[in-house]
PDB file of N, CA and C in Angstrom:
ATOM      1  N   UNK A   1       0.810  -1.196   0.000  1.00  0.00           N
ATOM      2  CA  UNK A   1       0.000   0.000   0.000  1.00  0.00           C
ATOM      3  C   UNK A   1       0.855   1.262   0.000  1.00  0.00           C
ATOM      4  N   UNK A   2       2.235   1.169   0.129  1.00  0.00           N
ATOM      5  CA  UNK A   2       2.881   2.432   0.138  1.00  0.00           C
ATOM      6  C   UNK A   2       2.998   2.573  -1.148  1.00  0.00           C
ATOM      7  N   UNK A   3       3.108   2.159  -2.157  1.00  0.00           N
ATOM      8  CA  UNK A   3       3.034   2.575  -3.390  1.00  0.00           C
ATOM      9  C   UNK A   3       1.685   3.738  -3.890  1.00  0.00           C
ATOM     10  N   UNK A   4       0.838   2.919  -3.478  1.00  0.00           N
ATOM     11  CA  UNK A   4      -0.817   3.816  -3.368  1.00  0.00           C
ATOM     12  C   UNK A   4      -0.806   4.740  -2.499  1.00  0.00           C
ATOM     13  N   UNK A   5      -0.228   5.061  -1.002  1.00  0.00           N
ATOM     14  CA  UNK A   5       0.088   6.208  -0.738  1.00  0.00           C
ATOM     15  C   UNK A   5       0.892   7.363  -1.062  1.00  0.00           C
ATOM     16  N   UNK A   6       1.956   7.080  -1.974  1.00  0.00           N
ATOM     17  CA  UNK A   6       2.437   7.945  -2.591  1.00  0.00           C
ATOM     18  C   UNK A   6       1.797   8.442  -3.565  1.00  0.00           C
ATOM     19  N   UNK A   7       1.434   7.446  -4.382  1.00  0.00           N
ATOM     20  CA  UNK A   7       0.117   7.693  -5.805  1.00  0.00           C
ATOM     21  C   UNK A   7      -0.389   8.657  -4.782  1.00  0.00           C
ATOM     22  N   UNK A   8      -1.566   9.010  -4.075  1.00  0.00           N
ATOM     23  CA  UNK A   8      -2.151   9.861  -3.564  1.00  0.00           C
ATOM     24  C   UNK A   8      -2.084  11.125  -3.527  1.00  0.00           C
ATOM     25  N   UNK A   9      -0.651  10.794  -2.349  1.00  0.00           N
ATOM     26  CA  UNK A   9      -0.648  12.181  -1.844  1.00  0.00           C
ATOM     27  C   UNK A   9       0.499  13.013  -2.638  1.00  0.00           C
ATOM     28  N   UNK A  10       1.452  12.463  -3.546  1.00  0.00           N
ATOM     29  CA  UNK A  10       2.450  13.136  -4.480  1.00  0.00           C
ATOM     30  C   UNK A  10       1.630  13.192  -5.978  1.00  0.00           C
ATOM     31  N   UNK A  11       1.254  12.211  -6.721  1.00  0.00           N
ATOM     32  CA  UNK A  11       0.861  12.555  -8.224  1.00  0.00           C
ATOM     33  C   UNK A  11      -0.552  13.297  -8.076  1.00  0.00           C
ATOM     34  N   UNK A  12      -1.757  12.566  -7.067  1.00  0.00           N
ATOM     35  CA  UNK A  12      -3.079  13.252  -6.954  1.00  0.00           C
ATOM     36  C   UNK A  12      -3.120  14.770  -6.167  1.00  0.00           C
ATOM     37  N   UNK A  13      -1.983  14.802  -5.316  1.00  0.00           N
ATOM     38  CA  UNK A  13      -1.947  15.667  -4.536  1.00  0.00           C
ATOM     39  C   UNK A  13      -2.719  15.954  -3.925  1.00  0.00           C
ATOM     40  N   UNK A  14      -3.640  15.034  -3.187  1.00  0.00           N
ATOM     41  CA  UNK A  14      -4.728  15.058  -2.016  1.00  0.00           C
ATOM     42  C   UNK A  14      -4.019  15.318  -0.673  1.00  0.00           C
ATOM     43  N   UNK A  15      -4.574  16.381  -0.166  1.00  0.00           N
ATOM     44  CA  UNK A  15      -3.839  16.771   1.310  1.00  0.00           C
ATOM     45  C   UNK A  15      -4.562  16.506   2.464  1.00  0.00           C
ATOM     46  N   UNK A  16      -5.632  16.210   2.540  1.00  0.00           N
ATOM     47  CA  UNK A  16      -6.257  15.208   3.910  1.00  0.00           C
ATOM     48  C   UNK A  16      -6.472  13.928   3.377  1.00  0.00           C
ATOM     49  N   UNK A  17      -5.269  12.791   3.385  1.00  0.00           N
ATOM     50  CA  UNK A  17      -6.146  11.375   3.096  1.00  0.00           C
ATOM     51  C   UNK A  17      -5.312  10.984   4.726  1.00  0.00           C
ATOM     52  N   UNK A  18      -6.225  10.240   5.374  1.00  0.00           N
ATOM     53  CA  UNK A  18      -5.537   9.091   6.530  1.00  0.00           C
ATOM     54  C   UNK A  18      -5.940   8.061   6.166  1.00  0.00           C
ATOM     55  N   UNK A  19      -4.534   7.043   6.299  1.00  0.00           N
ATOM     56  CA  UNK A  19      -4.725   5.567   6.209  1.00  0.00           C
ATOM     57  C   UNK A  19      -4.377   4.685   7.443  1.00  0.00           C
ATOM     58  N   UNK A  20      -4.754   3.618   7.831  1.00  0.00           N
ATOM     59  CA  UNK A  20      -4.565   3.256   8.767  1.00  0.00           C
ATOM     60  C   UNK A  20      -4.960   1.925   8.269  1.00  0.00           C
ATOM     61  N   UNK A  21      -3.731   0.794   8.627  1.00  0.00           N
ATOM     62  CA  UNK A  21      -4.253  -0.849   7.634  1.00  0.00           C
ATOM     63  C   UNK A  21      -5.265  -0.485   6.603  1.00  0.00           C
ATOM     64  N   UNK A  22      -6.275  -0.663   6.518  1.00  0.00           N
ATOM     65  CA  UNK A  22      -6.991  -1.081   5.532  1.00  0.00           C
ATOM     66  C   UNK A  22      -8.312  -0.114   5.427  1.00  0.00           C
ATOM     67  N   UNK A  23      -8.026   0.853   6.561  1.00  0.00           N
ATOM     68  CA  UNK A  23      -9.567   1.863   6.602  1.00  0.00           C
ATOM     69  C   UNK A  23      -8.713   3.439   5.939  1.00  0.00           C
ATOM     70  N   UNK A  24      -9.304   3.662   5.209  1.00  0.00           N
ATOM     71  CA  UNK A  24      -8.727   5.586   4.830  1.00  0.00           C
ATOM     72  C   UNK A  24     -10.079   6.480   4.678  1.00  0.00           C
ATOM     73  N   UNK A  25      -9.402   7.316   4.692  1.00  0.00           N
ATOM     74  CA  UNK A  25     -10.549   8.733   5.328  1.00  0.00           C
ATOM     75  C   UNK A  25      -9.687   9.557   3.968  1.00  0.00           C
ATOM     76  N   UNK A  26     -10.499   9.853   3.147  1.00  0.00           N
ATOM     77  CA  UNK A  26      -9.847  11.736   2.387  1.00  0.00           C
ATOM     78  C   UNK A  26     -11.128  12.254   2.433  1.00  0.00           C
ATOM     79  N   UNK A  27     -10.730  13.727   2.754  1.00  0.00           N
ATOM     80  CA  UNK A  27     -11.369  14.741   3.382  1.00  0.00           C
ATOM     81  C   UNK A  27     -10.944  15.646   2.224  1.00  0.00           C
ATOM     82  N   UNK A  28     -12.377  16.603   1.661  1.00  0.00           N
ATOM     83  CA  UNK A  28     -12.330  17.861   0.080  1.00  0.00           C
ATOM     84  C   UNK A  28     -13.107  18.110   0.267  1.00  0.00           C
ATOM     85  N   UNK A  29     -13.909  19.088  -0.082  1.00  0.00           N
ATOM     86  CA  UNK A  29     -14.696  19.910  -0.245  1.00  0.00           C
ATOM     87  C   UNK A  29     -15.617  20.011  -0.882  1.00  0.00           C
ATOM     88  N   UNK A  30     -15.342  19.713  -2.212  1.00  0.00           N
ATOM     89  CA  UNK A  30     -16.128  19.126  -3.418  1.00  0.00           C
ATOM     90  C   UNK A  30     -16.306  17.493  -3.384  1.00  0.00           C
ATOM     91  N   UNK A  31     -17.525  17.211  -3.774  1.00  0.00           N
ATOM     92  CA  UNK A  31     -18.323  15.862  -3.776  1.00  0.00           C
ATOM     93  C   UNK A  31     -18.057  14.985  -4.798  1.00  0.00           C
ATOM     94  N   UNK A  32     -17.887  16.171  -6.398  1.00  0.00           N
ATOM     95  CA  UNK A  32     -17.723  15.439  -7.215  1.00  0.00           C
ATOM     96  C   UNK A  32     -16.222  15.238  -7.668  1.00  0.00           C
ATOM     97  N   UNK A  33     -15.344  15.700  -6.512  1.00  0.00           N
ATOM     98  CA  UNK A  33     -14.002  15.741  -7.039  1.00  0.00           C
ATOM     99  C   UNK A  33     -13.685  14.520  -6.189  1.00  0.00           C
ATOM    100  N   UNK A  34     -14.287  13.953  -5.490  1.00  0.00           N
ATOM    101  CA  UNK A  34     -14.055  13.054  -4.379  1.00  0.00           C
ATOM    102  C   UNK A  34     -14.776  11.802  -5.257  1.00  0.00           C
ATOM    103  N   UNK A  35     -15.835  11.870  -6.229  1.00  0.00           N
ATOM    104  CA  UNK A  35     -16.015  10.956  -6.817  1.00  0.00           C
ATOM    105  C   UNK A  35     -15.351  10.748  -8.027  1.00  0.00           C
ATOM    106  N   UNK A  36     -15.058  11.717  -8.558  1.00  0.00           N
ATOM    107  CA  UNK A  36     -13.912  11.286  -9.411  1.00  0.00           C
ATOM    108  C   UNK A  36     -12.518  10.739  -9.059  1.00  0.00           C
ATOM    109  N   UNK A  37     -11.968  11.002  -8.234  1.00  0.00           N
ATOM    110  CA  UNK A  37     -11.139  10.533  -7.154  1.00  0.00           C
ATOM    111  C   UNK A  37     -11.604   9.394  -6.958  1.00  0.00           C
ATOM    112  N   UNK A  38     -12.313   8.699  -7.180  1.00  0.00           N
ATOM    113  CA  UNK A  38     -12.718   7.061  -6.224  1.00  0.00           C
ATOM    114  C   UNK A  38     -12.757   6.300  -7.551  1.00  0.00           C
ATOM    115  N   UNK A  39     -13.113   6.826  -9.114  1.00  0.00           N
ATOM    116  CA  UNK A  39     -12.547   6.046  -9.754  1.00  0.00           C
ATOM    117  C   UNK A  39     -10.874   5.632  -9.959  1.00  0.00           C
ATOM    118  N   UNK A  40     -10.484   6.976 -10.006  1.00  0.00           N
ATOM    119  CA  UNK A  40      -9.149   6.848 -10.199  1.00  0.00           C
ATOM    120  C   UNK A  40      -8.250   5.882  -9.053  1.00  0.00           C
ATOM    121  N   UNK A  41      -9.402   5.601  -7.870  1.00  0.00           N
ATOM    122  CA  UNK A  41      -8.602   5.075  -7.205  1.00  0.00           C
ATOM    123  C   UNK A  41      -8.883   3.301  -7.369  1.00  0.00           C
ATOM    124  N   UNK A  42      -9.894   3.282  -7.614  1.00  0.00           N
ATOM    125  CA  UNK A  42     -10.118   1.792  -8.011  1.00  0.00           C
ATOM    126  C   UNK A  42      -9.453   1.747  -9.169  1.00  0.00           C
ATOM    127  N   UNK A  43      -9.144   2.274  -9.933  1.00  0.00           N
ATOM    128  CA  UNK A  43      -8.077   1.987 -11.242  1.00  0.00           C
ATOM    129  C   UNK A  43      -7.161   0.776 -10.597  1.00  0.00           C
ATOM    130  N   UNK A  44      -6.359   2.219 -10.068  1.00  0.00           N
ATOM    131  CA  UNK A  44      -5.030   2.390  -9.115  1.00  0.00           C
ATOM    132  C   UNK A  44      -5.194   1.005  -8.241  1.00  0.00           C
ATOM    133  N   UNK A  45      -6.079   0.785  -7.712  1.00  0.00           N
ATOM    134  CA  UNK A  45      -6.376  -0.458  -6.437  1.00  0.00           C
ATOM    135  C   UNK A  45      -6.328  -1.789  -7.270  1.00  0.00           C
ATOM    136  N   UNK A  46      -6.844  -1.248  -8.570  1.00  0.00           N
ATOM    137  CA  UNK A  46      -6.992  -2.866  -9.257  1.00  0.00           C
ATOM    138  C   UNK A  46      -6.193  -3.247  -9.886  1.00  0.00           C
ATOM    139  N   UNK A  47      -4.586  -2.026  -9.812  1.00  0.00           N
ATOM    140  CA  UNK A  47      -3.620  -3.115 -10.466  1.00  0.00           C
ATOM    141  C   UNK A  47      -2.888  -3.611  -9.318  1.00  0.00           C
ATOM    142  N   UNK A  48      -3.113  -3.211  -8.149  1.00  0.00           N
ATOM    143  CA  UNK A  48      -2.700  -3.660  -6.741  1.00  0.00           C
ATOM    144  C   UNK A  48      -3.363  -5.288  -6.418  1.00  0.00           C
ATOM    145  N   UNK A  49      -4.451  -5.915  -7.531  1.00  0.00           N
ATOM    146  CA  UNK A  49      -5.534  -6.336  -7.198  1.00  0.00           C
ATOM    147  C   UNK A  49      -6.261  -6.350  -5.467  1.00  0.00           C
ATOM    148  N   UNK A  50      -6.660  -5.381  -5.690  1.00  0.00           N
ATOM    149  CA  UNK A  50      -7.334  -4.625  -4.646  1.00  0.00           C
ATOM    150  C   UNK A  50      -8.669  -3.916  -5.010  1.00  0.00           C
ATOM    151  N   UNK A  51      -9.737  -3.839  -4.021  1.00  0.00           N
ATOM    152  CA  UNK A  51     -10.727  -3.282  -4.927  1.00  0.00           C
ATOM    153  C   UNK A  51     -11.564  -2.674  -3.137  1.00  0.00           C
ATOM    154  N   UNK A  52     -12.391  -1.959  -3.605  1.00  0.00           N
ATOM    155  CA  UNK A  52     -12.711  -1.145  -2.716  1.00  0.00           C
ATOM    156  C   UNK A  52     -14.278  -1.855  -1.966  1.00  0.00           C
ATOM    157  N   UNK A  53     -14.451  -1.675  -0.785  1.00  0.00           N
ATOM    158  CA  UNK A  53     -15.678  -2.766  -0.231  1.00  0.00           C
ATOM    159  C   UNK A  53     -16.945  -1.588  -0.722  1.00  0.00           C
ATOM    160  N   UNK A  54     -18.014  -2.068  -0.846  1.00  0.00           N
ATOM    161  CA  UNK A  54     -19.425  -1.847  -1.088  1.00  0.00           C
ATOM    162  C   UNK A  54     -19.648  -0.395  -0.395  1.00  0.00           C
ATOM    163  N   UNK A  55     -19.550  -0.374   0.983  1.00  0.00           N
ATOM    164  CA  UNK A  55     -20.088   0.540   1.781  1.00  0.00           C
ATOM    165  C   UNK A  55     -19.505   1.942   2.087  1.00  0.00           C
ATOM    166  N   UNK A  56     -19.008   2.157   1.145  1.00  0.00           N
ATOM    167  CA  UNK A  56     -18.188   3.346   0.804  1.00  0.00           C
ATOM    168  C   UNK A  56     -19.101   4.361   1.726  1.00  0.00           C
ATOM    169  N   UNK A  57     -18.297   5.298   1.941  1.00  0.00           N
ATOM    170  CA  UNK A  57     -19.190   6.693   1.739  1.00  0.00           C
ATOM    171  C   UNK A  57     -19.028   8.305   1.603  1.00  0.00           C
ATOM    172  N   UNK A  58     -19.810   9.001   0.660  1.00  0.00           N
ATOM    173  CA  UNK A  58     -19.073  10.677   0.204  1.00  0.00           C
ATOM    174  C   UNK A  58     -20.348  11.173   0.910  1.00  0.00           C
ATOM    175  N   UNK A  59     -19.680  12.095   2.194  1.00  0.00           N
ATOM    176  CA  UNK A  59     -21.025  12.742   2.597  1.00  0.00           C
ATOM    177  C   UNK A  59     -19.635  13.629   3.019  1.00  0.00           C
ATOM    178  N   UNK A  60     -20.726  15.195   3.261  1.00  0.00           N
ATOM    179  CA  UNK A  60     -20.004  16.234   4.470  1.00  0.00           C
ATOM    180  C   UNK A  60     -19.661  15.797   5.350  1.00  0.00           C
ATOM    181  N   UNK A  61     -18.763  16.271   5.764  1.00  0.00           N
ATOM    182  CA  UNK A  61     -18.273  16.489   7.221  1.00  0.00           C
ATOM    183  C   UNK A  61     -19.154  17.117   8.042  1.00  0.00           C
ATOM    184  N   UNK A  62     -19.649  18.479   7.729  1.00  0.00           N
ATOM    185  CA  UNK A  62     -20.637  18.895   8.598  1.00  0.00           C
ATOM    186  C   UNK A  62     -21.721  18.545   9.114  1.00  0.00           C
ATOM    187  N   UNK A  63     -22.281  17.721   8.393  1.00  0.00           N
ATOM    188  CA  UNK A  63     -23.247  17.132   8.495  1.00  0.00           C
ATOM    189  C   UNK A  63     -23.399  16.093   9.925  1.00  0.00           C
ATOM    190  N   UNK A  64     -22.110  15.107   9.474  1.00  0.00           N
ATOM    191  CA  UNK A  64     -22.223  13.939  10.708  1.00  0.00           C
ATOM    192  C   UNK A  64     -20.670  13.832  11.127  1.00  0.00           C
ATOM    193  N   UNK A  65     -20.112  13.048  11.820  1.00  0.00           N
ATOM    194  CA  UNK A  65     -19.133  12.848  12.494  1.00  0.00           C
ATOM    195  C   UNK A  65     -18.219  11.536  11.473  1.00  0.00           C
ATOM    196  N   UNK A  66     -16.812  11.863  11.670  1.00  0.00           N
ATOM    197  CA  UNK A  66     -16.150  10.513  10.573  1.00  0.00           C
ATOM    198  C   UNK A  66     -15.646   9.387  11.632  1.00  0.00           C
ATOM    199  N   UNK A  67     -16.277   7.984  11.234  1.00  0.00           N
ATOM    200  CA  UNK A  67     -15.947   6.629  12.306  1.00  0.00           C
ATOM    201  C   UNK A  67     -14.898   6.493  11.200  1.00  0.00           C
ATOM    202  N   UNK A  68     -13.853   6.849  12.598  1.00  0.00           N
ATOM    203  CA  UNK A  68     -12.370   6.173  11.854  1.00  0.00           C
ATOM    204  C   UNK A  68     -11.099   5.412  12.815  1.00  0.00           C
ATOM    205  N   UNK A  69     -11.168   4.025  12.858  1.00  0.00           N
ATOM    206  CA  UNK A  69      -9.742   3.166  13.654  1.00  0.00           C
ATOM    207  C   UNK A  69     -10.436   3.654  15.292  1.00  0.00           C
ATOM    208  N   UNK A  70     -11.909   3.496  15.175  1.00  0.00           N
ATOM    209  CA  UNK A  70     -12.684   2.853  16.601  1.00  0.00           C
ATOM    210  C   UNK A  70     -13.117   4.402  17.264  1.00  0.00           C
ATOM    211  N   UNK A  71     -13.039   5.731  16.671  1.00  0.00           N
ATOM    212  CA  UNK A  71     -13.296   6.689  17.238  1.00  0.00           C
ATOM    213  C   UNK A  71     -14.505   7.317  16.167  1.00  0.00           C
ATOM    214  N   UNK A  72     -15.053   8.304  16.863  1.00  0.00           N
ATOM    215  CA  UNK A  72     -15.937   9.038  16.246  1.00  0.00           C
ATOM    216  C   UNK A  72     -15.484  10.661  15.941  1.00  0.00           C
ATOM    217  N   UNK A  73     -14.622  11.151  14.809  1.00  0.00           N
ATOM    218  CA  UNK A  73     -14.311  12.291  14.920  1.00  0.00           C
ATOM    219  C   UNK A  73     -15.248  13.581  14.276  1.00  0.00           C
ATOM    220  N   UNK A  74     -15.343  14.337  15.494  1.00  0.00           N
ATOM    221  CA  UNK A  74     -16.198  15.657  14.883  1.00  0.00           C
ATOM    222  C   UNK A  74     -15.475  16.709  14.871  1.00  0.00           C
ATOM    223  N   UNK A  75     -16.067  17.614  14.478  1.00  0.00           N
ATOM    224  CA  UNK A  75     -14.950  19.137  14.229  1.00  0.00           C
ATOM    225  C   UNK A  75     -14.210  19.499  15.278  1.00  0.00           C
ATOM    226  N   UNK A  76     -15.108  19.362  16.787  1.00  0.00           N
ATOM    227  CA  UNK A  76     -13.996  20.036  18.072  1.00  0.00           C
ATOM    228  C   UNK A  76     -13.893  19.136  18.708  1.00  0.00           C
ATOM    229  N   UNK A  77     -13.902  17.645  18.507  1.00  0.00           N
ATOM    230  CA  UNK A  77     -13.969  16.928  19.195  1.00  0.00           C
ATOM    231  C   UNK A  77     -13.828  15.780  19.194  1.00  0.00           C
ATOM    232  N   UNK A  78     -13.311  14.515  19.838  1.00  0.00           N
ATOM    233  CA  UNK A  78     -13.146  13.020  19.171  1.00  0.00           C
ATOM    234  C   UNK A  78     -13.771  12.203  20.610  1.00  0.00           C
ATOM    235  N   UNK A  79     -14.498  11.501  20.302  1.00  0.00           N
ATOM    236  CA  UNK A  79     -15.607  10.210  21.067  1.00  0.00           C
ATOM    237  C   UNK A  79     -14.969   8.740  20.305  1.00  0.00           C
ATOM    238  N   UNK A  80     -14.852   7.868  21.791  1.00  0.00           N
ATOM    239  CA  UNK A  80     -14.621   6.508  21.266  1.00  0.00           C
ATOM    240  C   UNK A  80     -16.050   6.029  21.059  1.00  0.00           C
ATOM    241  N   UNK A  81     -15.750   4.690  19.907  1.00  0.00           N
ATOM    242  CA  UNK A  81     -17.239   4.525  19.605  1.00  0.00           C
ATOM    243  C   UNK A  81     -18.138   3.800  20.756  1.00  0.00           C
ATOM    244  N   UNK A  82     -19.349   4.138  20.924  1.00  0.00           N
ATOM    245  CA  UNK A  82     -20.006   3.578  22.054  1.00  0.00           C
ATOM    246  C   UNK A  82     -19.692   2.220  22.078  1.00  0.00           C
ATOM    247  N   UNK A  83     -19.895   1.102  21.113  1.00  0.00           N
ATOM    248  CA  UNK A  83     -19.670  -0.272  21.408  1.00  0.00           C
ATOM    249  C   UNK A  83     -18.396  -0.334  21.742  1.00  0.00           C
ATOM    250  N   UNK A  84     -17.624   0.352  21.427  1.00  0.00           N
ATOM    251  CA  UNK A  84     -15.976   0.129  22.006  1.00  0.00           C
ATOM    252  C   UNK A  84     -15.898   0.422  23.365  1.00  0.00           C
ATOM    253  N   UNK A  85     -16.169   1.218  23.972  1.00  0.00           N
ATOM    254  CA  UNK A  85     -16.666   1.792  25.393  1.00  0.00           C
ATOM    255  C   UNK A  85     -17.587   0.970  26.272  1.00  0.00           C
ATOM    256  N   UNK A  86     -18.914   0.344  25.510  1.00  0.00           N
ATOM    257  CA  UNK A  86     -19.277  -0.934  26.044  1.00  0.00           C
ATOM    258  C   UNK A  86     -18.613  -2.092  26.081  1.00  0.00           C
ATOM    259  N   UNK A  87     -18.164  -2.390  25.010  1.00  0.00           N
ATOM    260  CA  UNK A  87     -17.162  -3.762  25.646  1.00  0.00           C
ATOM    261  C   UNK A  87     -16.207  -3.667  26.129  1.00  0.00           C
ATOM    262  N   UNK A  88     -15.564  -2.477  26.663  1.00  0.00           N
ATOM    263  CA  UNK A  88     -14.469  -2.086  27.590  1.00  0.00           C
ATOM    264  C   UNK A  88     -15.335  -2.576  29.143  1.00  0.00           C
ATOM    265  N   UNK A  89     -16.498  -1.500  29.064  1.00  0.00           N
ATOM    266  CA  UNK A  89     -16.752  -1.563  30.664  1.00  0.00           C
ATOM    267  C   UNK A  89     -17.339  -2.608  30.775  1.00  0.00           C
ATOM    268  N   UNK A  90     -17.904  -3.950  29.843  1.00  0.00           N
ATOM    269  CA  UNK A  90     -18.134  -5.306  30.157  1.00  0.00           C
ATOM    270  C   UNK A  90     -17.344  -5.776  30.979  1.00  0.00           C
ATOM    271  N   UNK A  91     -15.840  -5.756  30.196  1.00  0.00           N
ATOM    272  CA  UNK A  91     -15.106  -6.414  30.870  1.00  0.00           C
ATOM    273  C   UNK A  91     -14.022  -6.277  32.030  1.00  0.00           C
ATOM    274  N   UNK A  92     -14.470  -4.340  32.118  1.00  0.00           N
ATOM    275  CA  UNK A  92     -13.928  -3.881  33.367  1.00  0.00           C
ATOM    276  C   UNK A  92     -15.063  -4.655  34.563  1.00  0.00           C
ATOM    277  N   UNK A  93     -16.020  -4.734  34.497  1.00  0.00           N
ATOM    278  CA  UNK A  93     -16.806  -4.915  35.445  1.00  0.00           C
ATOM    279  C   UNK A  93     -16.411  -6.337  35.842  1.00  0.00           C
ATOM    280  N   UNK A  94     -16.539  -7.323  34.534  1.00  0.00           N
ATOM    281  CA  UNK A  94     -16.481  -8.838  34.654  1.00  0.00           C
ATOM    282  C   UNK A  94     -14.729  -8.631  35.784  1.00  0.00           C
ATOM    283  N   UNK A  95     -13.813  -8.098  35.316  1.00  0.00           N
ATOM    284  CA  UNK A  95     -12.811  -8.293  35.779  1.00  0.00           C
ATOM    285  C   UNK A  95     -12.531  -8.417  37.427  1.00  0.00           C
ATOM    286  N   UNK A  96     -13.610  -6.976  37.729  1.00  0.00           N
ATOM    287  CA  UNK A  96     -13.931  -6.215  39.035  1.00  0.00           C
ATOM    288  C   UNK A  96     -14.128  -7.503  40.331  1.00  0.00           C
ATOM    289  N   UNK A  97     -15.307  -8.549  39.463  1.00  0.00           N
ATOM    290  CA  UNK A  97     -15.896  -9.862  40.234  1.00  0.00           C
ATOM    291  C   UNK A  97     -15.017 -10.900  40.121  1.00  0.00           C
ATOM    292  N   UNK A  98     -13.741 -10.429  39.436  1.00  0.00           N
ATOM    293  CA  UNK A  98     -12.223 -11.770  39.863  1.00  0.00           C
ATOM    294  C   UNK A  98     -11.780 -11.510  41.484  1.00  0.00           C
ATOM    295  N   UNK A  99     -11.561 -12.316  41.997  1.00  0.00           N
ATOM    296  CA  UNK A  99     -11.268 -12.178  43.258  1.00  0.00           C
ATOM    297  C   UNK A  99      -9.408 -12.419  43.245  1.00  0.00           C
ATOM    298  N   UNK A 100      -9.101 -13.368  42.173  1.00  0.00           N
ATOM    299  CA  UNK A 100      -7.383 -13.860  42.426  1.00  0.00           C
ATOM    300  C   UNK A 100      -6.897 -13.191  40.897  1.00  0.00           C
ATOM    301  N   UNK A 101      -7.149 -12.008  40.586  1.00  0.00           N
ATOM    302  CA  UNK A 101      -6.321 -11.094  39.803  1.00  0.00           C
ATOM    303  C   UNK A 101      -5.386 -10.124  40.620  1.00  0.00           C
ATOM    304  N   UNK A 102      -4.226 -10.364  40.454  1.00  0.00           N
ATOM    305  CA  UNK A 102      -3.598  -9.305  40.925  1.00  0.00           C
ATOM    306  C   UNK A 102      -3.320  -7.601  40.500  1.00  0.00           C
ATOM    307  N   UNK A 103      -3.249  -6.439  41.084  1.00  0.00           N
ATOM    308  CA  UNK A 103      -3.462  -5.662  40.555  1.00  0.00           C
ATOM    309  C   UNK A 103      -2.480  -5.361  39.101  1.00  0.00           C
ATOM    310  N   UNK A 104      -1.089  -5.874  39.384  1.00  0.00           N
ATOM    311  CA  UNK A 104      -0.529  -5.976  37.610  1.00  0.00           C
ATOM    312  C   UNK A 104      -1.110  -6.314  36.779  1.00  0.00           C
ATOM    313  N   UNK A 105      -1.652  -7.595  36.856  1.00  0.00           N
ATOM    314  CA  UNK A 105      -2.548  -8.134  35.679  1.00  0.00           C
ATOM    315  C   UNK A 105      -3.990  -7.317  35.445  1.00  0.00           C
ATOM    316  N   UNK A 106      -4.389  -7.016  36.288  1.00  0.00           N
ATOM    317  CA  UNK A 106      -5.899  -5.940  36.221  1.00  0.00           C
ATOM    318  C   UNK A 106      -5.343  -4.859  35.505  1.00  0.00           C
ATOM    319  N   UNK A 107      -4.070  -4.517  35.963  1.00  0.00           N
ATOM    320  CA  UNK A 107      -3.769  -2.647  34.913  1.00  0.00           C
ATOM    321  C   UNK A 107      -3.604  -3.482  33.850  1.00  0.00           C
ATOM    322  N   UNK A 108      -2.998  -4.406  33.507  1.00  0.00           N
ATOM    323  CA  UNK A 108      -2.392  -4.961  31.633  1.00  0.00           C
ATOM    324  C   UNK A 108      -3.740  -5.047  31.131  1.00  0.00           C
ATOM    325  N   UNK A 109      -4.313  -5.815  32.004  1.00  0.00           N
ATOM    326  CA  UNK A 109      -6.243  -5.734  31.264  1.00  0.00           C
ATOM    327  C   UNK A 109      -6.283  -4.385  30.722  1.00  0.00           C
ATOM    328  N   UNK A 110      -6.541  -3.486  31.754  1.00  0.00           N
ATOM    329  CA  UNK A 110      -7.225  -2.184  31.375  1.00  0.00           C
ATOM    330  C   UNK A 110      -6.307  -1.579  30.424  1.00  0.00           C
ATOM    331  N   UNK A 111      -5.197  -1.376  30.388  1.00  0.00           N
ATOM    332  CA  UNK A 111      -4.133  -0.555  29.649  1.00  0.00           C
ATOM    333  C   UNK A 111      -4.653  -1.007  28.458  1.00  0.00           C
ATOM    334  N   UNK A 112      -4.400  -1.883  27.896  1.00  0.00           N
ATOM    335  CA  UNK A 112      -4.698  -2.303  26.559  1.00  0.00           C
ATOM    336  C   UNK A 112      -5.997  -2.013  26.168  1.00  0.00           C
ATOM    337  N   UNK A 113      -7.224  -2.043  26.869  1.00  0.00           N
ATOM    338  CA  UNK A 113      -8.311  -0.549  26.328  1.00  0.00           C
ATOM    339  C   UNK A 113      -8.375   0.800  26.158  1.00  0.00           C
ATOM    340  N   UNK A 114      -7.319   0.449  27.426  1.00  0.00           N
ATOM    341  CA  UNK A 114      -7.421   2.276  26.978  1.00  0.00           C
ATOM    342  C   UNK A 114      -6.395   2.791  25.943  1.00  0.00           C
ATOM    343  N   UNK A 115      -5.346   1.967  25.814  1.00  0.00           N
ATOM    344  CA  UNK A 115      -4.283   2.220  24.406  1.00  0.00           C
ATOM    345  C   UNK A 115      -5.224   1.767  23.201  1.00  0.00           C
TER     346      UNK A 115
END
């Protein structure tokens, strides 16, 4: 995929794309420059043989918030996603009713949610 990130952000010269494994976010202004952009990128993806999943989506920013790598980002602000936050405090709680966890092993639990 570093090949396709360079494609991007040097020949397309797109200046908000984030990638992260396999999820990317580009952020423009224009709707239809962003759809023209999504052919060019399935071009690009399909000599990678790579191809882009179904559930795409070109909406504003203003409008709604962008779910990106488990967070919810809005203009002044970033929220983890509620189910991520619920199955955290599932298993903070489940943990809570261990009686022979020691407190090292209880922080390695938790650390790794909250990282």
């Amino acid at each position: 995929m570093s090949y396709f990130d360079h494609w991007l952000k040097e020949d397309k010269a797109v200046k908000y794309y984030f990638r992260y494994a396999d999820d990317m976010v580009i952020l423009h202004s224009d709707k239809e420059y962003l759809r023209q952009l999504l052919d060019e990128i399935r071009e690009q993806l399909g000599t990678l043989k790579l191809e882009i999943k179904s559930n795409y989506q070109i909406f504003k920013v203003e409008d709604r918030s962008i779910s990106f790598v488990g967070y919810k980002i809005y203009h002044d602000y970033t929220l983890i996603r509620k189910n991520i936050k619920h199955k955290m405090c599932k298993k903070v709680a489940a943990m809570n009713k261990l009686k022979h966890m020691t407190y090292s092993e209880y922080r390695q639990q938790v650390c790794s949610h909250i990282g």
